[in-house]
Structure formats: structure tokens, C-alpha cells
N, C-alpha and C. Protein backbone atom coordinates (compact mmCIF):
# COMPACT_ATOMS: atom_id res chain seq x y z
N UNK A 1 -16.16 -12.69 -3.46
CA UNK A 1 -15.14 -12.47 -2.46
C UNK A 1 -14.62 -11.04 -2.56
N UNK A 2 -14.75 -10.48 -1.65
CA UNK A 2 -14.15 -9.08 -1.31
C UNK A 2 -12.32 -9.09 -0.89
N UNK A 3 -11.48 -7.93 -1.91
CA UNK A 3 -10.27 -7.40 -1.95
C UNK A 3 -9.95 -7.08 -0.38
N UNK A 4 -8.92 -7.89 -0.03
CA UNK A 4 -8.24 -7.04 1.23
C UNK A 4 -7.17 -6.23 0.78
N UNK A 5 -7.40 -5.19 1.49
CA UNK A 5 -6.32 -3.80 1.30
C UNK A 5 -5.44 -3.81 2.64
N UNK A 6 -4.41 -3.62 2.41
CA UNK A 6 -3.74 -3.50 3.71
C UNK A 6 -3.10 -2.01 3.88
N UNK A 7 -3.10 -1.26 4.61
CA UNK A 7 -2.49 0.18 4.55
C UNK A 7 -1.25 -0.07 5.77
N UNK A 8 -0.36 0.25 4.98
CA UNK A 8 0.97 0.33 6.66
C UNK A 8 1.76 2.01 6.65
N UNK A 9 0.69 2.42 7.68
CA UNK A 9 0.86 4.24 7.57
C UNK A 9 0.83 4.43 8.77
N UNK A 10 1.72 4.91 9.54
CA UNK A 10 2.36 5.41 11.33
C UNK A 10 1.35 6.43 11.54
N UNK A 11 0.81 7.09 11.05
CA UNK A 11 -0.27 8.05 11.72
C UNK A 11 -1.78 7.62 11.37
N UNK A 12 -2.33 7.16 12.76
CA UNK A 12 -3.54 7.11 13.31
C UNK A 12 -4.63 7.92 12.22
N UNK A 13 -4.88 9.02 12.12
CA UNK A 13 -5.57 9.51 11.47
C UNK A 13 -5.76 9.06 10.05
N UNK A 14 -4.41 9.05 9.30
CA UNK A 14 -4.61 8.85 7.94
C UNK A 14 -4.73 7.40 8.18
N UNK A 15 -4.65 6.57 8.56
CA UNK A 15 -4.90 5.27 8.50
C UNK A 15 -6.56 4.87 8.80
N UNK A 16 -7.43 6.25 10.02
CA UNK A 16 -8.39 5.67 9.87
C UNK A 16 -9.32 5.99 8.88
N UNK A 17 -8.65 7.23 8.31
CA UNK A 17 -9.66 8.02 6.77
C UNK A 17 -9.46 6.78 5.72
N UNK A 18 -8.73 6.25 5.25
CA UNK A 18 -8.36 5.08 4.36
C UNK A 18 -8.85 3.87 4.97
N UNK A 19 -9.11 3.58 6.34
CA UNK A 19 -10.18 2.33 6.39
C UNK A 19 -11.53 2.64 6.16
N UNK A 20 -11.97 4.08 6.50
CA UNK A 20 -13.23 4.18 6.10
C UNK A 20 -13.62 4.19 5.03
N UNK A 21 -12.22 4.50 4.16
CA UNK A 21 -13.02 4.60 2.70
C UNK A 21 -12.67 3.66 1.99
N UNK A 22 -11.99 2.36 2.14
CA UNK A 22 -11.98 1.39 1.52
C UNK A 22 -13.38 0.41 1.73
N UNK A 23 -13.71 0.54 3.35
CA UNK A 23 -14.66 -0.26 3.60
C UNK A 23 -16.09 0.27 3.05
N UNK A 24 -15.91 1.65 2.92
CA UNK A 24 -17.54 1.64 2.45
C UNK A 24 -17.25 1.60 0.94
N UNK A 25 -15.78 1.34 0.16
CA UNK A 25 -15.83 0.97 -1.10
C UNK A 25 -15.79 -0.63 -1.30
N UNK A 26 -16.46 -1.14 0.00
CA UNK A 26 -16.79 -2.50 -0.33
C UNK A 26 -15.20 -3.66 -0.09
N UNK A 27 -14.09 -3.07 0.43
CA UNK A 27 -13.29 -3.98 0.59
C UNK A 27 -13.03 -4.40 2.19
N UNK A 28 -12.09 -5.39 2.27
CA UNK A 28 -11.81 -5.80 3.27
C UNK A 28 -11.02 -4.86 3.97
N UNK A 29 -10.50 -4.51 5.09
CA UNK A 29 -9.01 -3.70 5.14
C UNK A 29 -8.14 -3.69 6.81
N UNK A 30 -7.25 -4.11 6.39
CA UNK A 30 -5.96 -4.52 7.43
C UNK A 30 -5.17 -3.23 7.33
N UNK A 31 -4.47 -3.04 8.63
CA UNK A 31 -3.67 -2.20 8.72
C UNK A 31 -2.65 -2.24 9.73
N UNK A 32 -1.09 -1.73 9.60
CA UNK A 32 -0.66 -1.90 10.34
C UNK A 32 0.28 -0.46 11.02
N UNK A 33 1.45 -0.30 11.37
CA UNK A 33 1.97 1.31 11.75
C UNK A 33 3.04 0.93 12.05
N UNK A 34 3.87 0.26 11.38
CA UNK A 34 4.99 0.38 10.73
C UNK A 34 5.66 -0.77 10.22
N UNK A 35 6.42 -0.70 9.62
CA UNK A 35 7.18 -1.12 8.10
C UNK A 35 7.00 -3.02 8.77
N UNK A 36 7.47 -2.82 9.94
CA UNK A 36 8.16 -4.67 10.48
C UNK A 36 6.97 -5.18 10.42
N UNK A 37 5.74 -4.79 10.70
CA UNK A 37 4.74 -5.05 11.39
C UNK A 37 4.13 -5.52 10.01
N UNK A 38 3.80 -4.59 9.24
CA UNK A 38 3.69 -4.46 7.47
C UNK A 38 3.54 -5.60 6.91
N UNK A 39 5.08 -5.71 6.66
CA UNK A 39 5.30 -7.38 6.75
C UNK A 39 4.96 -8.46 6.90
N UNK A 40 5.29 -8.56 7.99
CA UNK A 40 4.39 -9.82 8.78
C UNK A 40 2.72 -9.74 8.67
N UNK A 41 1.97 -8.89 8.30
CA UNK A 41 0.93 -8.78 7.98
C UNK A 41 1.05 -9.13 6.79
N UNK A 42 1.63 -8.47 5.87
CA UNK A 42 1.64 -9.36 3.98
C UNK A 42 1.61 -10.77 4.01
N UNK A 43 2.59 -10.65 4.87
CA UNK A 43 3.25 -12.44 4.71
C UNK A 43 1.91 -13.67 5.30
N UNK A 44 1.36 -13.16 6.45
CA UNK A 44 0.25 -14.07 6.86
C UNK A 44 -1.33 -13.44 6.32
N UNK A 45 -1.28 -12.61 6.01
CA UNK A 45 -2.44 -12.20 5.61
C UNK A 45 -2.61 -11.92 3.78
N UNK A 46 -1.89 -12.31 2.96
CA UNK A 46 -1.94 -11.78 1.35
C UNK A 46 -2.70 -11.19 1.47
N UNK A 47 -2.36 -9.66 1.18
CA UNK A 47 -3.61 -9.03 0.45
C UNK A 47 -3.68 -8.69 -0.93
N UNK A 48 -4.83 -8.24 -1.32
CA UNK A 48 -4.76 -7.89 -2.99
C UNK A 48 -4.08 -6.92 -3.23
N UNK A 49 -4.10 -5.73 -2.45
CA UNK A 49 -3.28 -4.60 -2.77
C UNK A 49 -2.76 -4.23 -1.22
N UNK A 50 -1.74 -3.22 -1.65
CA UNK A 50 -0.73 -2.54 -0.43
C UNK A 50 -0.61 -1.09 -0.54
N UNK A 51 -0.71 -0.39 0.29
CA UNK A 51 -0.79 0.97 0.11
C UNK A 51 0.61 1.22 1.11
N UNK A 52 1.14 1.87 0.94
CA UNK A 52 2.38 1.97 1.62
C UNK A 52 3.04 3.15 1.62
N UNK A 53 2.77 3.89 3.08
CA UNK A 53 3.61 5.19 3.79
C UNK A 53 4.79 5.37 3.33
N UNK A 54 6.00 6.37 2.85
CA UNK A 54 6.78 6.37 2.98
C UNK A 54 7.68 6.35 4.36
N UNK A 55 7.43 7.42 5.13
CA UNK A 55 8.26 7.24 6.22
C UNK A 55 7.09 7.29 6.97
N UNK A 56 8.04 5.75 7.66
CA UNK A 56 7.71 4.72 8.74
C UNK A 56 8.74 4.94 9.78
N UNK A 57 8.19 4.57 10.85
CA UNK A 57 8.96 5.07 12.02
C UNK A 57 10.34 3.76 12.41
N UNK A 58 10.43 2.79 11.53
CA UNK A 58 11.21 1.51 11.77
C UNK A 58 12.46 1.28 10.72
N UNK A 59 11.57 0.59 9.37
CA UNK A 59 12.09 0.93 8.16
C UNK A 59 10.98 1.73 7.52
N UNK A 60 11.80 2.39 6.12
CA UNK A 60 11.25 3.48 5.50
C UNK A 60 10.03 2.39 4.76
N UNK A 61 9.46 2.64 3.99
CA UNK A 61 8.25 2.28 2.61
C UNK A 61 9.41 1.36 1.82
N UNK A 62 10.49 2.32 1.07
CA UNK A 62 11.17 1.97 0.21
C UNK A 62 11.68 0.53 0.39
N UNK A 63 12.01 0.74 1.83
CA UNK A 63 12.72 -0.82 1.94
C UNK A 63 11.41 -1.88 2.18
N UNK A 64 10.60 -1.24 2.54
CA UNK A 64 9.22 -2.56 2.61
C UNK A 64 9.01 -3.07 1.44
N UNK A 65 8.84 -1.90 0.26
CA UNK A 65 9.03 -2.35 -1.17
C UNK A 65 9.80 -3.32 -2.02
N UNK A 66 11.15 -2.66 -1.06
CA UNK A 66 12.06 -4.22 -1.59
C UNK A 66 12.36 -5.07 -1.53
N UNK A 67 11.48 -5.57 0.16
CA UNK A 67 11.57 -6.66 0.74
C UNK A 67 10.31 -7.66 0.50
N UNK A 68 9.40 -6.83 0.14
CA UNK A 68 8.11 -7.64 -0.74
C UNK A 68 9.06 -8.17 -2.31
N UNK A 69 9.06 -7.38 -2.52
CA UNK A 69 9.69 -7.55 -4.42
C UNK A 69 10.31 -8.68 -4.10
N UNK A 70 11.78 -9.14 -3.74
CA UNK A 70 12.70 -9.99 -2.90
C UNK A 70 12.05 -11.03 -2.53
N UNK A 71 10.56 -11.24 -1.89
CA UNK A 71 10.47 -11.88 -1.09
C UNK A 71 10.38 -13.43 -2.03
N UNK A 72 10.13 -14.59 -1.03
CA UNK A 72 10.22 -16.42 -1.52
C UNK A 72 8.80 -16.51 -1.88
N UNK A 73 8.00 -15.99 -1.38
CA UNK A 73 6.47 -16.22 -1.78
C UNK A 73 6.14 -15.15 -2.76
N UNK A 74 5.84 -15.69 -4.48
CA UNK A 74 4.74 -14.82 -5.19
C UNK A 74 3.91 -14.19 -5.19
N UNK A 75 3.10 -14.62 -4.00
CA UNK A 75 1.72 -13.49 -3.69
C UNK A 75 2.55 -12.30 -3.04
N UNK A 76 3.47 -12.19 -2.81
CA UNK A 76 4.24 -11.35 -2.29
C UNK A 76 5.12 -10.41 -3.04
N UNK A 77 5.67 -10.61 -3.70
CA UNK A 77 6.67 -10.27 -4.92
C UNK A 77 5.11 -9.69 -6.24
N UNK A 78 4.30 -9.90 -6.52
CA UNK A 78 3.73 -9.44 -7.30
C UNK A 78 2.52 -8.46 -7.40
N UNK A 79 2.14 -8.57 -5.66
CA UNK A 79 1.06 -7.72 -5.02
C UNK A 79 0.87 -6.40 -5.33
N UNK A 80 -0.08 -5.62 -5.74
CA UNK A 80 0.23 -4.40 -6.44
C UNK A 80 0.72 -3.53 -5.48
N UNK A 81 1.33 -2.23 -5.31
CA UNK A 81 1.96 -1.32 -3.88
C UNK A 81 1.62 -0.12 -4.54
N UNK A 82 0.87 0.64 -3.81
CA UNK A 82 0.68 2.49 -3.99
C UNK A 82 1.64 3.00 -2.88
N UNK A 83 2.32 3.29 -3.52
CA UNK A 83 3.08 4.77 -2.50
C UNK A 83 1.83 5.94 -2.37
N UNK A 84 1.71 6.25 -0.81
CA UNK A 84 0.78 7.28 -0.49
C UNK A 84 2.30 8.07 0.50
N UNK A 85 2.22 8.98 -0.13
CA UNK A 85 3.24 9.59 0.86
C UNK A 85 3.30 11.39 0.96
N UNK A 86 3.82 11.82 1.88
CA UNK A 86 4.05 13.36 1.86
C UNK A 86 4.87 13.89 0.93
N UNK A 87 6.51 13.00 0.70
CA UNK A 87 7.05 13.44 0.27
C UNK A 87 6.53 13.43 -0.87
N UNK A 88 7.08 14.85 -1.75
CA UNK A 88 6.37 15.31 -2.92
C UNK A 88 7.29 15.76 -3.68
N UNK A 89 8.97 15.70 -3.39
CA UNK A 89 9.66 16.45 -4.10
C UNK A 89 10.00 15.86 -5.56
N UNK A 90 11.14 16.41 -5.92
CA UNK A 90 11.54 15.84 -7.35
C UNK A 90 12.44 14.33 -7.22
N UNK A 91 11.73 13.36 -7.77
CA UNK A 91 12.54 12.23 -7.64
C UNK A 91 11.81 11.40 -6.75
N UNK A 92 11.10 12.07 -5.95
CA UNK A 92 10.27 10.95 -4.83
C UNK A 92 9.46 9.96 -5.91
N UNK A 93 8.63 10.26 -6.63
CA UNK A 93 8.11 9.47 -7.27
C UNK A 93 9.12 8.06 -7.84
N UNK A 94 9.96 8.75 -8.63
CA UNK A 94 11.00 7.21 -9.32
C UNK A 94 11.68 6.94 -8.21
N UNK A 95 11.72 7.13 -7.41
CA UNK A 95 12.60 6.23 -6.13
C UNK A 95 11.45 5.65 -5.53
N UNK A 96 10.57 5.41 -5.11
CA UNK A 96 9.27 4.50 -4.95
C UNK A 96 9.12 3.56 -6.16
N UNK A 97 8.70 4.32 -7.03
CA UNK A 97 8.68 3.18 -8.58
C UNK A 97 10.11 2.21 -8.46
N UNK A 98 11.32 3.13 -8.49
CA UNK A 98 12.12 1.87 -8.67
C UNK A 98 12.17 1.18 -7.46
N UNK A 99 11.70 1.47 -6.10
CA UNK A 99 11.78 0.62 -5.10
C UNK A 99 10.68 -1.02 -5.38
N UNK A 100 10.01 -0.44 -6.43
CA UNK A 100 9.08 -1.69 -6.28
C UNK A 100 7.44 -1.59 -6.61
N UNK A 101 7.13 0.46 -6.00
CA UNK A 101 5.41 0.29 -6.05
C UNK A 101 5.39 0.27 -7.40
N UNK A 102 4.20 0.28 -7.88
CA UNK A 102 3.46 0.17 -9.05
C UNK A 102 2.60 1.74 -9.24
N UNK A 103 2.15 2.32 -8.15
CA UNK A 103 2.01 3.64 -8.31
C UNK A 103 2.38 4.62 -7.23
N UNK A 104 2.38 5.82 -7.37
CA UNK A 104 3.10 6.77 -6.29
C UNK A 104 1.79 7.88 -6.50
N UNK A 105 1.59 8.42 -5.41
CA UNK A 105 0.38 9.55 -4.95
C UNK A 105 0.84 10.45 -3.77
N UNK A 106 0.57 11.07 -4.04
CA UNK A 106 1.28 11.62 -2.69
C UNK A 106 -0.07 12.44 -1.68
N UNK A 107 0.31 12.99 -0.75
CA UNK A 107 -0.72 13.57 0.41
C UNK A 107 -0.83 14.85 0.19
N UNK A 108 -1.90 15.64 0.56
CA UNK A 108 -3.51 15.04 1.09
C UNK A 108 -4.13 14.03 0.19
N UNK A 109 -4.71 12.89 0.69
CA UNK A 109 -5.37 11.60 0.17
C UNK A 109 -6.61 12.15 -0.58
N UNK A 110 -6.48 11.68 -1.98
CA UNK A 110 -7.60 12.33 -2.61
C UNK A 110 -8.24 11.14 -2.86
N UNK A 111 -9.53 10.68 -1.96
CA UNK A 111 -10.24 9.33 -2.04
C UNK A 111 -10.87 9.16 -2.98
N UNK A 112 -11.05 9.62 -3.56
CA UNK A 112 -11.78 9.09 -5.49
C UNK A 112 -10.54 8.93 -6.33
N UNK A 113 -9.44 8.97 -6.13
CA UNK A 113 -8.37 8.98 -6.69
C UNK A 113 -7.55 7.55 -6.66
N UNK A 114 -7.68 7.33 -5.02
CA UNK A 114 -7.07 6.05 -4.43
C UNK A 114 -8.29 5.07 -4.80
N UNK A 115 -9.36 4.90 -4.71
CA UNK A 115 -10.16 3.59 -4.73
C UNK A 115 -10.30 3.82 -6.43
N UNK A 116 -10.24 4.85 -7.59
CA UNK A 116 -9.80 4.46 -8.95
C UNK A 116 -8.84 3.48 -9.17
N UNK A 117 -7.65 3.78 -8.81
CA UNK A 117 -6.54 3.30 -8.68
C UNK A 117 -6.27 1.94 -8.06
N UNK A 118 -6.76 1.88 -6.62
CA UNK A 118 -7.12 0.58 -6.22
C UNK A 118 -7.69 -0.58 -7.30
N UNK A 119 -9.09 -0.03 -8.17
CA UNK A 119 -9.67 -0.88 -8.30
C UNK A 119 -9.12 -0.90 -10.14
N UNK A 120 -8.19 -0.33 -10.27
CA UNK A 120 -7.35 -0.42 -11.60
C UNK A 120 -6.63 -1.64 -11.10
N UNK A 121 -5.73 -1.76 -10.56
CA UNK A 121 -5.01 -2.66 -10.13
C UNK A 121 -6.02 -4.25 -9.44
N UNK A 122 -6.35 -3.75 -8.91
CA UNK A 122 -7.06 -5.29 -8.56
C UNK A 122 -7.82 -5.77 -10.46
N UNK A 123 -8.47 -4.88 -11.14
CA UNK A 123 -9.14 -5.26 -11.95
C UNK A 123 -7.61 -6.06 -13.20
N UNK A 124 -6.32 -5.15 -12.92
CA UNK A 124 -5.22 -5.74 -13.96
C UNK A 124 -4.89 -6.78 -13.79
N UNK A 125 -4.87 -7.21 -11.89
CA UNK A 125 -4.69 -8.54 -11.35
C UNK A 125 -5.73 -9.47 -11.40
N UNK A 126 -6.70 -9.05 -11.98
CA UNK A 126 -8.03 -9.98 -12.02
C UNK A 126 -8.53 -10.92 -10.83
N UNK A 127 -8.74 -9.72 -9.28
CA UNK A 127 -8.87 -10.08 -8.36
C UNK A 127 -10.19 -8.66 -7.69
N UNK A 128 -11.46 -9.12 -8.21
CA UNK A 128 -12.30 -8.06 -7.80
C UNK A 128 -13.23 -8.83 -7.45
């Protein structure tokens, strides 16, 4: 069984460079373009991992983060989350971490970087 990845990132482009390269790294991959939408995709679709925009045009990343963490369903609350984001300043990183992801990366998407990482996490969750 193949990993679904879900990416919830408001710009078209970076969302379709990250489906291409999840899929020819052999995973499934959902996506959505913004935070509400996100959601409701986690919630009916579990995926193995979440890659998650900071700013979203609805709610930010941060709060998607905390509303997974929060959430009544476990597959939800424990799902691994990459912050992929622009912001790069000082502190962006631990304000993602404490929002909830598990790792923070920031942009331009360095794709041998993200499907390492991806497949760190699916392999910690013992879901490959």
C-alpha cells in the first residue's frame, strides 16, 4: 500500500512541483489551497503525512496545526506535519514546531530534501 501525502499550499505552482515529485516518489498525493479545505481533506481522507503552507489565504498553517493536534480523531492528532514555508525569519521555525509540525523547511523546495524527510517520518510511523 502506497503513503498518501496531502499538500495544503495556495499557490498552483508549488503545489504542482510537490505532486510531481511525490508521485514519481511512488506516493499517493491529495491536495488542497487552503487551510478550511485542508481539513476537511485530513478529516475524510487520513493521510500518512501533511505538508503544510504557512500562509494560507483563510487560516494561516499554524492554526491548521492546531486544529489537527486538538482534533477527536487520532489519525489526526498524530499525523506527521512539515512546515514548507517562505517565511524564513528568526522564530518561524519554533512557532510552527510549537504549533504542532514535526518538521519546518522552508522555500525554495529542495526535493531530495522533502521526500528524505517524508520518508523519515512515514518510516518512524511505520507506514511505508
Amino acid at each position: 500500500m502506497s503513503a498518501t501525502i496531502l499538500y495544503i499550499e495556495d499557490n498552483s505552482d508549488n503545489l504542482t512541483l510537490v505532486k510531481r515529485a511525490m508521485e514519481a516518489a511512488g506516493y499517493d498525493f491529495i491536495g488542497a489551497q487552503d487551510g478550511l479545505s485542508g481539513l476537511k481533506m485530513a478529516e475524510d481522507q487520513a493521510p500518512d503525512v501533511i505538508l503544510l503552507d504557512i500562509n494560507l489565504p483563510d487560516i494561516d498553517g499554524y492554526e491548521v496545526a492546531r486544529r489537527l493536534r486538538s482534533s477527536s480523531k487520532p489519525n489526526l492528532i498524530y499525523v506527521p506535519l512539515i512546515a514548507i514555508t517562505a517565511n524564513a525569519m528568526r522564530g518561524d521555525a519554533e512557532k510552527a514546531l510549537a504549533a504542532g509540525c514535526d518538521v519546518y523547511m522552508s522555500k525554495p523546495i529542495n526535493i531530495r530534501e522533502l521526500w528524505a524527510r517524508v520518508e523519515a517520518l512515514l518510516q518512524s510511523s511505520e507506514i511505508t
